[in-house]
Protein backbone atom coordinates (compact mmCIF):
# COMPACT_ATOMS: atom_id res chain seq x y z
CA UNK A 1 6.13 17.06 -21.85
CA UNK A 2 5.20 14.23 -24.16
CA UNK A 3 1.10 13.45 -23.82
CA UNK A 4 -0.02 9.85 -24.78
CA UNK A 5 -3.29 8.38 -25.72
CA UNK A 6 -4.24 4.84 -22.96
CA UNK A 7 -3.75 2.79 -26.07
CA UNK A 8 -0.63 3.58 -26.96
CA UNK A 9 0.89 3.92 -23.68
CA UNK A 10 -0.49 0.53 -22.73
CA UNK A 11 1.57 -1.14 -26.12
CA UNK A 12 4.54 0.48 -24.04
CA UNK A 13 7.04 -1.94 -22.99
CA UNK A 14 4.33 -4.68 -22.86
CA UNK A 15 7.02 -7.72 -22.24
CA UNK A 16 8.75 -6.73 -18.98
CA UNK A 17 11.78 -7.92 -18.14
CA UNK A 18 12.21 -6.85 -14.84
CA UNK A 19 11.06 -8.17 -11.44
CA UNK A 20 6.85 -7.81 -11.69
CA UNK A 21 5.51 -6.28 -8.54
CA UNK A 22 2.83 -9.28 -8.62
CA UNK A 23 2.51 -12.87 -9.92
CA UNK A 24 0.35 -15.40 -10.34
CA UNK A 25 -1.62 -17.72 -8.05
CA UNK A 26 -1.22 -21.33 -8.56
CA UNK A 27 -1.89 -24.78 -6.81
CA UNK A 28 0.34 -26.62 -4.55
CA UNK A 29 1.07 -23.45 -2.88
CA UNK A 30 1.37 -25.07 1.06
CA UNK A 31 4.38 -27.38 2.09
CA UNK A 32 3.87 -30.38 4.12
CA UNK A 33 6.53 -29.50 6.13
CA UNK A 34 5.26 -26.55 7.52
CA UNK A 35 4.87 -26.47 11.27
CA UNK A 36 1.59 -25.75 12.40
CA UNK A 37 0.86 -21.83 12.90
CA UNK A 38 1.35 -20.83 16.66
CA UNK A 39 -0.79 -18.81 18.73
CA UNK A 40 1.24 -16.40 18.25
CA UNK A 41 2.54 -15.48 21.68
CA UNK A 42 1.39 -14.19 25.04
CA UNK A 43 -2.50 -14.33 25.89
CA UNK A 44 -3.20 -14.52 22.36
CA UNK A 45 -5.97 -15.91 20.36
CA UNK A 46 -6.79 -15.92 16.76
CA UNK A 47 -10.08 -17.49 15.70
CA UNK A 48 -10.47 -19.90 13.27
CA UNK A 49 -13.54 -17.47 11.67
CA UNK A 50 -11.04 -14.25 11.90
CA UNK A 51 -7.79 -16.48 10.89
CA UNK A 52 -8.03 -14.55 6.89
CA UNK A 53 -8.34 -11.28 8.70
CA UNK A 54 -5.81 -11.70 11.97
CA UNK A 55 -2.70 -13.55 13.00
CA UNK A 56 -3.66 -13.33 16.41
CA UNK A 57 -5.62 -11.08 18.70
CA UNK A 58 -6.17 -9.79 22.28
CA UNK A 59 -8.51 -7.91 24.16
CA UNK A 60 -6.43 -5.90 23.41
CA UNK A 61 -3.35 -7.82 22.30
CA UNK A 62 -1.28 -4.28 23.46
CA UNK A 63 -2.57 -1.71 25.37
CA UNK A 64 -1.51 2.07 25.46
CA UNK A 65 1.80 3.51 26.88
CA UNK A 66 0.42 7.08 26.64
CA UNK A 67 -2.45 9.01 26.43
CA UNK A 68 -3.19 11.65 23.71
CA UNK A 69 -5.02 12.08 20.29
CA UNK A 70 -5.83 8.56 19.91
CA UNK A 71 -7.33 7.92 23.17
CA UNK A 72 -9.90 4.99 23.14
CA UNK A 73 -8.98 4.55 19.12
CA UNK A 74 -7.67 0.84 18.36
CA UNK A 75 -5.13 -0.38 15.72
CA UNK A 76 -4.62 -3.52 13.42
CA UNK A 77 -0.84 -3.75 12.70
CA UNK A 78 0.09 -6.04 9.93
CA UNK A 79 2.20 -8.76 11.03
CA UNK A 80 5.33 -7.55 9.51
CA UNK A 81 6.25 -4.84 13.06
CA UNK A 82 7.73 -6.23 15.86
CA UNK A 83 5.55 -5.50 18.91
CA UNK A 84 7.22 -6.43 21.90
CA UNK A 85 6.24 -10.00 23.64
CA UNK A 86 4.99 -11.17 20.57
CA UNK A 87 6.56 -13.05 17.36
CA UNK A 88 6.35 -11.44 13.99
CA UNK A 89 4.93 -13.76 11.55
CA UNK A 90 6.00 -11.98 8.12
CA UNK A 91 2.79 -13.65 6.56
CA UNK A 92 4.26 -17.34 6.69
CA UNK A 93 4.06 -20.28 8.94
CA UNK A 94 7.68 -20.86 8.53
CA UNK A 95 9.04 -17.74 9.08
CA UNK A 96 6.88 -17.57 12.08
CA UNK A 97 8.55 -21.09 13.47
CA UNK A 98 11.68 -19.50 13.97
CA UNK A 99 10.57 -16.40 14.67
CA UNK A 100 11.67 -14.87 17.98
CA UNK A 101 9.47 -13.35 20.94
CA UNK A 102 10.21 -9.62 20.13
CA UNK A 103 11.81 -7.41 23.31
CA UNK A 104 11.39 -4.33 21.78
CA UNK A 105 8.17 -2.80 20.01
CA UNK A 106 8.25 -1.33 16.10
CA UNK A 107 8.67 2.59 16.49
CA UNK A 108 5.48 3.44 13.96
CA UNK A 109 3.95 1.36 16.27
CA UNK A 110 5.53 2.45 19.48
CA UNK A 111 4.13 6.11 18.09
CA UNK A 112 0.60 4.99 18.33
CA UNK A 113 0.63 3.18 21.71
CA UNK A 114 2.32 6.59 23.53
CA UNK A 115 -0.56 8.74 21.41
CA UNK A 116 -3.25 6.69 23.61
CA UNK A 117 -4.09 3.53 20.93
CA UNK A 118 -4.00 0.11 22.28
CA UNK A 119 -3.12 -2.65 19.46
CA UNK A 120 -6.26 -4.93 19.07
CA UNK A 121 -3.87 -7.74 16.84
CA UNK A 122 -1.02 -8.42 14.74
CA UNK A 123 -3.12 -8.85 11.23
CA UNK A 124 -2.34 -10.89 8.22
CA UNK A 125 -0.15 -10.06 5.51
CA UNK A 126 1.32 -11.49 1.75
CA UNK A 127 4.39 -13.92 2.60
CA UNK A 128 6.94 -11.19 3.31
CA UNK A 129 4.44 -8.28 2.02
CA UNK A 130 5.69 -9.30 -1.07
CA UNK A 131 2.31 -9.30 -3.17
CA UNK A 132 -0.29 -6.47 -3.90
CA UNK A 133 -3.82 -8.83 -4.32
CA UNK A 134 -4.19 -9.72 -1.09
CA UNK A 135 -4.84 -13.02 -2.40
CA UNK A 136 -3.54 -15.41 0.33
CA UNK A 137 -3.22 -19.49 -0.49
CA UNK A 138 -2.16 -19.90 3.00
CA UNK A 139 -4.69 -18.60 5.74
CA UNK A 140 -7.44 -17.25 2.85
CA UNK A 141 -7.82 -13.97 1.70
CA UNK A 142 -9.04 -11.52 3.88
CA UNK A 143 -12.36 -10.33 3.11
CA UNK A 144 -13.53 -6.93 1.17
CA UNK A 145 -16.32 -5.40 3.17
CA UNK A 146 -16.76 -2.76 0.27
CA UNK A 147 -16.75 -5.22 -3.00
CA UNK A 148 -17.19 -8.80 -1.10
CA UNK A 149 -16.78 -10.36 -5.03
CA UNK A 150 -13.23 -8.49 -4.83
CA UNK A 151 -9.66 -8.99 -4.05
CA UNK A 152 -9.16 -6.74 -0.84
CA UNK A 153 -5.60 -5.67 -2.35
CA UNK A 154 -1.89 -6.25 0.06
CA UNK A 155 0.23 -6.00 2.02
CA UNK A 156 -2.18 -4.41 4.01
CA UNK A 157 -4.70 -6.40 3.30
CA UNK A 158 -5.78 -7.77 6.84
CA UNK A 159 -5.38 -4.57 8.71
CA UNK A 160 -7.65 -2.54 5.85
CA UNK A 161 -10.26 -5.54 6.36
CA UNK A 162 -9.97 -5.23 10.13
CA UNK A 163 -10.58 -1.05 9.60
CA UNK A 164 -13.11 -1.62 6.61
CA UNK A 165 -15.45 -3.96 8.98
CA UNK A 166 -15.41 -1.81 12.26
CA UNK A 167 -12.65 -3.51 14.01
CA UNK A 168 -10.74 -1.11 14.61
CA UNK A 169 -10.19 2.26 14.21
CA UNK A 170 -7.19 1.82 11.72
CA UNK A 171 -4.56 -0.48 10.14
CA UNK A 172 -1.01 0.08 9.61
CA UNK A 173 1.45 -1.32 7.56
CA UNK A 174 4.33 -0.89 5.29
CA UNK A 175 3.89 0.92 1.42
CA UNK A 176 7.02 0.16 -0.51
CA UNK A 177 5.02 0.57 -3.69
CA UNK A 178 1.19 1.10 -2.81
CA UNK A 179 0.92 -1.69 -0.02
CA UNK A 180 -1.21 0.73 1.89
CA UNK A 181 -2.63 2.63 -1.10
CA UNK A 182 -3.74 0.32 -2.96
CA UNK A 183 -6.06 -1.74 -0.32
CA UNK A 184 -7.35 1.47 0.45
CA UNK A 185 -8.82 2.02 -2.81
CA UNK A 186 -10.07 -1.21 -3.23
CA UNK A 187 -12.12 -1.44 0.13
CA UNK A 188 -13.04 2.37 -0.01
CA UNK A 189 -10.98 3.64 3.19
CA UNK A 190 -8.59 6.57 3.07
CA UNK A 191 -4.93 5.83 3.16
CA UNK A 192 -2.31 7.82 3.51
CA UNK A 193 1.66 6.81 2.97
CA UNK A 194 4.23 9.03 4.77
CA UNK A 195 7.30 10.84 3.48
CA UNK A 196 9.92 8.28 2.56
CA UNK A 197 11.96 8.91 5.89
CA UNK A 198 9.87 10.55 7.92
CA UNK A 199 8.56 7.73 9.94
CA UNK A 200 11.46 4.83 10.88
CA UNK A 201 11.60 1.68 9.50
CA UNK A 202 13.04 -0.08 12.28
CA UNK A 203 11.74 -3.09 13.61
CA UNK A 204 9.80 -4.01 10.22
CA UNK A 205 10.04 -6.84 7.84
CA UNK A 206 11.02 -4.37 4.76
CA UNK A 207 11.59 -5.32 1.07
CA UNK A 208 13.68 -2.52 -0.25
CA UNK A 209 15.82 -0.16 1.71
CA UNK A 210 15.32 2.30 -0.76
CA UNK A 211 11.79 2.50 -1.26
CA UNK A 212 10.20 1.42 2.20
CA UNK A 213 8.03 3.77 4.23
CA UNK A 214 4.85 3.36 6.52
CA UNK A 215 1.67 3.73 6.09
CA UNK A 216 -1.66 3.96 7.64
CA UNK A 217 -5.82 3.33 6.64
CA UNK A 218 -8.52 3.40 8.02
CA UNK A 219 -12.36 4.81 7.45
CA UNK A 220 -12.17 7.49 9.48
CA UNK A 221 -9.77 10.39 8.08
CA UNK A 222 -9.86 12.84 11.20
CA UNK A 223 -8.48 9.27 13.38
CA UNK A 224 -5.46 8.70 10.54
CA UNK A 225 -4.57 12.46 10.61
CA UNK A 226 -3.77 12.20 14.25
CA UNK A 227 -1.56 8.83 13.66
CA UNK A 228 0.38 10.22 11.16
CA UNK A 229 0.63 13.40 13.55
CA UNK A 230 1.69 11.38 16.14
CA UNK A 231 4.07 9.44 13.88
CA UNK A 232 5.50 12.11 11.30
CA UNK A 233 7.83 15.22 13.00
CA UNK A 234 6.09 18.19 13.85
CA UNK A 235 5.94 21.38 11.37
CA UNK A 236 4.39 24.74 11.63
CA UNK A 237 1.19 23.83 8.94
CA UNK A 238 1.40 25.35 5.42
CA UNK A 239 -1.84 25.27 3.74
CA UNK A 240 -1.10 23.85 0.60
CA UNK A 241 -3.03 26.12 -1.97
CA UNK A 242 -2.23 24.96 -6.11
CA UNK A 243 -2.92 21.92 -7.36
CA UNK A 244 -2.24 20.22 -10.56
CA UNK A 245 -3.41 16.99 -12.58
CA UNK A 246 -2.84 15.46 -16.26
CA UNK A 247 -4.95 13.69 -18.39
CA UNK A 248 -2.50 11.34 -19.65
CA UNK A 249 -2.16 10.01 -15.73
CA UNK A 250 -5.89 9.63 -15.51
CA UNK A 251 -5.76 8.07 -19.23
CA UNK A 252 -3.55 5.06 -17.53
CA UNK A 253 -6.28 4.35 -15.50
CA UNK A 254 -9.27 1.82 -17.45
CA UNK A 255 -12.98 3.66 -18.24
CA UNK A 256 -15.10 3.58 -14.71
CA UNK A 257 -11.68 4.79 -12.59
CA UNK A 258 -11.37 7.66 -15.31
CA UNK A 259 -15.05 8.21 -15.44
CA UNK A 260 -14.96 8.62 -11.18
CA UNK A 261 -11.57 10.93 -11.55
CA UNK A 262 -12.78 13.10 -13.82
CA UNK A 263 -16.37 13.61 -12.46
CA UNK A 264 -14.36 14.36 -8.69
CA UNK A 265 -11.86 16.45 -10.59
CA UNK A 266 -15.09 18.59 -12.05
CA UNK A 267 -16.24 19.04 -8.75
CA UNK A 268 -12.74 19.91 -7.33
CA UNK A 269 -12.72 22.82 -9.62
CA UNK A 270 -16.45 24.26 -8.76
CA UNK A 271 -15.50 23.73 -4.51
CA UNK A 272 -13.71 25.83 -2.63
CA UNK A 273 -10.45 24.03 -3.30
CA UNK A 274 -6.89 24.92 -3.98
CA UNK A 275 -6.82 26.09 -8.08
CA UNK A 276 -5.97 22.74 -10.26
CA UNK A 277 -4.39 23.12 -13.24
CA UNK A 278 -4.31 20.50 -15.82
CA UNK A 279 -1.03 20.10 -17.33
CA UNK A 280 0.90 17.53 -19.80
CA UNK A 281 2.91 14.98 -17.98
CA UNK A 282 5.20 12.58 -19.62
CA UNK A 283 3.60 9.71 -19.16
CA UNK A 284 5.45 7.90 -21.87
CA UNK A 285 8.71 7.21 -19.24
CA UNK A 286 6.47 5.43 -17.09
CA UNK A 287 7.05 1.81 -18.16
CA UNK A 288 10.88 2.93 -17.38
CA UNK A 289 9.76 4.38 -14.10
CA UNK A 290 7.98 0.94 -12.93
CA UNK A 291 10.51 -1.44 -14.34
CA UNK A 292 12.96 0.56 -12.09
CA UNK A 293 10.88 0.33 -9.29
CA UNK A 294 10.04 -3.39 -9.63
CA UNK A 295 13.91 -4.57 -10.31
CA UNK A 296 15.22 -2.27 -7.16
CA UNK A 297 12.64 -3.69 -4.95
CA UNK A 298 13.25 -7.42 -6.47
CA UNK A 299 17.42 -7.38 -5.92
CA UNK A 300 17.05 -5.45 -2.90
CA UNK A 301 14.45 -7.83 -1.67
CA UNK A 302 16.28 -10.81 -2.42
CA UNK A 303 19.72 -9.73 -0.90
CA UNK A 304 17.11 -9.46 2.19
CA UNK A 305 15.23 -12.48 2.12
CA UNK A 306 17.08 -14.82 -0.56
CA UNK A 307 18.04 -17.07 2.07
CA UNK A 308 14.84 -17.83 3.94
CA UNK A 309 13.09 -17.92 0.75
CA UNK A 310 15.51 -20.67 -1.22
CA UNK A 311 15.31 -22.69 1.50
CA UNK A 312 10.94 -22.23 2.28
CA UNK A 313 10.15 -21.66 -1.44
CA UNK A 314 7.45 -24.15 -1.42
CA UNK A 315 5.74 -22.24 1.77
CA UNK A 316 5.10 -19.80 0.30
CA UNK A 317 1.68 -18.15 -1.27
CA UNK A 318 1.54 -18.21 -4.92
CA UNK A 319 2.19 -14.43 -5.41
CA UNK A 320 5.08 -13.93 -3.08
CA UNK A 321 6.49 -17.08 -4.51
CA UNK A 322 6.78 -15.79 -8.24
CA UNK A 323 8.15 -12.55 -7.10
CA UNK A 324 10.89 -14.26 -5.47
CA UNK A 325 11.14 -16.46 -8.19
CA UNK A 326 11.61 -12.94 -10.42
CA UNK A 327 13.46 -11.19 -7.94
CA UNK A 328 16.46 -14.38 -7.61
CA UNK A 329 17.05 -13.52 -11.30
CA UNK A 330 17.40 -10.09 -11.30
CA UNK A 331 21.16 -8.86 -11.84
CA UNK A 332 23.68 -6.33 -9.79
CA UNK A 333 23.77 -5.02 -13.30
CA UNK A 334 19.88 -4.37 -14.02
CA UNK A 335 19.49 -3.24 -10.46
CA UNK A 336 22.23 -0.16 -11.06
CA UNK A 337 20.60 0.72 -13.78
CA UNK A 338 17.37 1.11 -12.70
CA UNK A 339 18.86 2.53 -9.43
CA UNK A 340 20.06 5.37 -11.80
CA UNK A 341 16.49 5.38 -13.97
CA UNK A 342 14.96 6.48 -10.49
CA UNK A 343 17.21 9.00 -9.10
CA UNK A 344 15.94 10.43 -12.49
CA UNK A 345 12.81 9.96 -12.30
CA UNK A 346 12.90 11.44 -8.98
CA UNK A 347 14.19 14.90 -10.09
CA UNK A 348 11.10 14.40 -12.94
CA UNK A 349 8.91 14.35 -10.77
CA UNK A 350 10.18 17.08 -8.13
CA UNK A 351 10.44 19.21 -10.68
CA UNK A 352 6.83 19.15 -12.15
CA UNK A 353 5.40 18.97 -9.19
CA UNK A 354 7.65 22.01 -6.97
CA UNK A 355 5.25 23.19 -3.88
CA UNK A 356 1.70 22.31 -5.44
CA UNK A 357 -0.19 18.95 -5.10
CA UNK A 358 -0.74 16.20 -7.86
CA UNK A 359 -4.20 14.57 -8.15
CA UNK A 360 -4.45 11.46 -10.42
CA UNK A 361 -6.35 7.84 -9.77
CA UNK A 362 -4.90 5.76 -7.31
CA UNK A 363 -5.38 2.64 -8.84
CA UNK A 364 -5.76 1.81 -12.65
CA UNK A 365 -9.15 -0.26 -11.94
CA UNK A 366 -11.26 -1.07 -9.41
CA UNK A 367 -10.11 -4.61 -7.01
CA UNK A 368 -9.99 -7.25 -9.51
CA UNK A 369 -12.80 -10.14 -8.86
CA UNK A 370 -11.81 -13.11 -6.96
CA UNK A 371 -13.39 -15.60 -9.03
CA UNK A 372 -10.62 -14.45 -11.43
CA UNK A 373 -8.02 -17.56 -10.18
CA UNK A 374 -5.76 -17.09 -12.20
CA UNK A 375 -3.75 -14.01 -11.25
CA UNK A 376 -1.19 -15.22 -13.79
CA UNK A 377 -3.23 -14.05 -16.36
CA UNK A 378 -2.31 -11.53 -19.38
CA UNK A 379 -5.01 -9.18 -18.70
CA UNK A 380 -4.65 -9.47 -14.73
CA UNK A 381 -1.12 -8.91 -15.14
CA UNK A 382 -1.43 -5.63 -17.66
CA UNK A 383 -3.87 -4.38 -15.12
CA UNK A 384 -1.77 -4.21 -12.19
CA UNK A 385 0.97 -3.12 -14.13
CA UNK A 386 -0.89 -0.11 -15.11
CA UNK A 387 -1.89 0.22 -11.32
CA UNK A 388 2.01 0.18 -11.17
CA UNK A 389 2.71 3.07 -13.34
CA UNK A 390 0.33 5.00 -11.50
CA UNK A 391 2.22 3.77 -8.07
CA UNK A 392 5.59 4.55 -8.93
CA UNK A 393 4.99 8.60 -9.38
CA UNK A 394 5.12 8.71 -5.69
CA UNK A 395 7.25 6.74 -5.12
CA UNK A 396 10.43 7.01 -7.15
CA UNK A 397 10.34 10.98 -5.27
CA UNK A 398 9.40 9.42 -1.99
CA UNK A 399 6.62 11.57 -1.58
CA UNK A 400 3.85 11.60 1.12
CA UNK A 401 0.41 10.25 -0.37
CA UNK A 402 -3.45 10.40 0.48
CA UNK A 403 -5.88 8.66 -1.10
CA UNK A 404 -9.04 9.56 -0.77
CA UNK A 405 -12.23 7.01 -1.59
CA UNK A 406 -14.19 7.26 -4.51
CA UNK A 407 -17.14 4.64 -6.44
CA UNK A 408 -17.15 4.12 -10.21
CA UNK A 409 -20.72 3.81 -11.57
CA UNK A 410 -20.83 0.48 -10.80
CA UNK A 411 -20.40 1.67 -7.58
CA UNK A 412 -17.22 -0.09 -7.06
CA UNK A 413 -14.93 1.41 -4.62
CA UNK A 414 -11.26 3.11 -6.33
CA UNK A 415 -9.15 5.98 -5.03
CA UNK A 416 -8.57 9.42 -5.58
CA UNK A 417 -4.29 10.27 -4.38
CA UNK A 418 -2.73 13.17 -3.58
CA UNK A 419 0.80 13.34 -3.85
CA UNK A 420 1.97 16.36 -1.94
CA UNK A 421 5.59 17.97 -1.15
CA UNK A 422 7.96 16.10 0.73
CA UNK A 423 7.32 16.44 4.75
CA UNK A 424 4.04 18.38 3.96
CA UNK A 425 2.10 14.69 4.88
CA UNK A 426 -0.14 16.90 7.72
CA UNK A 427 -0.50 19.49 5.33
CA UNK A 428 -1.71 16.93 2.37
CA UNK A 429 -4.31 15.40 5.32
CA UNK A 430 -5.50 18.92 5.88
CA UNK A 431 -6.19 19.87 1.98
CA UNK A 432 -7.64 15.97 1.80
CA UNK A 433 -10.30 16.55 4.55
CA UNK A 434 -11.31 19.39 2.49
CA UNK A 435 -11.68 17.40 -0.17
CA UNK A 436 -13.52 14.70 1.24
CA UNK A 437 -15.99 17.09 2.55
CA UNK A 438 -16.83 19.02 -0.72
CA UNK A 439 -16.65 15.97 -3.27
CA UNK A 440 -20.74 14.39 -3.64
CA UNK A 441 -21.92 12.21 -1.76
CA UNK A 442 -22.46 10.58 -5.28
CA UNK A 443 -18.78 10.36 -6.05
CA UNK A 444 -18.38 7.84 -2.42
């Protein structure tokens, strides 16, 4: 396969046409109109100090149904799940206005509650979870416990805060295209998205139909292995035992993220750890890969939410709003096209990877700063695009992800992902535990 160097992959495709994943953050984001935000529903509270972080809380907003693995552990579930006798907000005062009490509770989340969790609060999200900074013009952006100078990343931005700062035990919430994976790099928890399938959808605020699945995060990896075993369906376990990486996927990623991957992927091969290979991978169709994944994920988000939004535009956070702006002009035409560039891109990927493991940097750079305002910005933009690229290999196969936290020398927290077979996600938690426990202390 065809091997680039960063700086000429980079020059790649450096207009984009398609739908962008993120967009800028502007003024004049709130509408007059809006209706005040309600509580929220039934003996629920959300503090003005927590209001970033949560919709609304309890004590605990949900308790268990069950008892199991997860006894005495507590979730934050971003506010795009329907838990039942409470409203789902989607992220927006609006949507929330009209938003009916729920009668029947979100099966990821109905998972947790019979595995022994109770729900501690429904926690914020982008407008729609339709933004990847976390940035949020609306209720403020949740904090970063890890990098406070830092973006804390989205969707899942106020359930990784809520997990990051002790809150709870862990967060879950939707990862069309790295909305769990990338807030867990940037606030230095482990995240792990399942098998596109293997957990249910239903009863979520989706964007795409195609590329949706659920996620979870939280700072404790032996508590998110038993969620995702209580979520995922049960297999006999398969140690996974090859592994394989590239270095034109780590050379997407800028200098510290490539300087932490490559000083984990030494120690990887000194540990007892499955044998990694290091082998080309054609790193020149991923432009192609990420427009495809950004137009499907724009039309099929639109055809969703067109309605709502062209009518609530204006209440709307600056990032959701220029997606949607993107996504209302992307064509039937572009999104067959790029429908077809991913069923190819799937069978790419399938077929490099067969039974073994990929390893490659979750994110392209650490959380950008959040004195950088404007996320409309050239180099904010080509940043998170490369973030993108790295993204999409998972997720044009719909494969089950881990990411596991690393620190640049800077000591800013980024990610280390495994991508593993499909329906091997207990499997890939196993072989990430291992991981965890033989990389140096130096490299978290």
């Amino acid at each position: 396969m065809t091997d680039l160097s960063r700086r000429a992959f980079l020059s790649i495709g450096a207009a984009t046409g398609a739908a962008a994943l993120l967009g800028g953050c502007g003024d004049d984001a709130a509408d007059p109109g809006v209706p005040p935000l309600p509580g929220g529903g039934p003996a629920a509270t959300a503090t003005p100090a927590s209001r970033a972080t949560w919709r609304v809380q309890g004590s605990p907003l949900v308790t268990a149904t069950g008892s199991g693995a997860l006894d005495g552990k507590s979730v934050a579930v971003t506010d795009l799940f329907a838990v039942a006798g409470q409203q789902v907000g989607a992220g927006n005062p609006r949507w929330l206005a009209q938003a009916p009490v729920e009668s029947r509770t979100a099966p990821a989340v109905a998972a947790l509650l019979a595995a022994g969790a109770t729900v501690t609060g429904l926690a914020q999200t982008d407008d729609l979870g339709y933004g990847h900074s976390g940035a949020n013009d609306l209720t403020g952006t949740p904090p970063n416990v890890a990098a406070p100078e830092r973006l804390p990343g989205g969707s899942t931005s106020g359930a990784g805060s809520a997990a990051a700062d002790g809150a709870v035990s862990l967060g879950l919430g939707p990862d069309t295209d790295g909305s769990v994976r990338i807030p867990a790099a940037y606030q230095g928890l482990y995240g792990c998205s399942a098998t596109r399938g293997a957990v249910s959808t239903d009863g979520m605020v989706g964007l795409s139909t195609t590329l949706d699945t659920v996620g979870w995060l939280g700072a404790d990896l032996d508590v998110l292995a038993e969620a995702v075993a209580a979520s995922v369906p049960a297999t006999p376990a398969r140690p996974l035992t090859a592994a394989v990486t590239s270095r034109g996927l780590v050379a997407v990623a800028d200098a510290p993220v490539q300087a932490a991957t490559n000083a984990a992927l030494a120690a990887w091969r000194t540990a007892d750890l499955p044998r990694l290979a290091d082998e080309n991978f054609d790193i020149g169709a991923l432009p192609d890969w990420y427009e495809a994944v950004a137009t499907v994920v724009a039309y099929e988000a639109w055809q969703r939410h067109g309605a709502f939004v062209a009518a609530a535009s204006t209440s709307l956070s600056a990032e959701p709003r220029e997606n949607f702006g993107q996504a209302g002009r992307t064509s039937e035409a572009s999104y067959r096209r790029a429908s077809d560039t991913l069923a190819g891109a799937a069978a790419a990927v399938h077929a490099f990877l067969g039974d073994r493991v990929l390893v490659l940097p979750t994110t392209a750079s650490p959380a950008p700063p959040r004195s950088d305002g404007d996320l409309s910005g050239e180099t904010y933009r080509n940043t998170m695009r490369s973030t993108g690229m790295l993204t999409a290999v998972a997720t044009v196969a719909g494969l089950p992800t881990v990411t596991v936290p690393l620190r640049t020398a800077e000591k800013n927290p980024v990610g280390l992902c495994l991508v593993g077979p499909a329906g091997r996600d207990l499997d890939l938690l196993a072989l990430a535990s291992a991981v965890a426990e033989q990389l140096p202390l130096a490299l978290r």
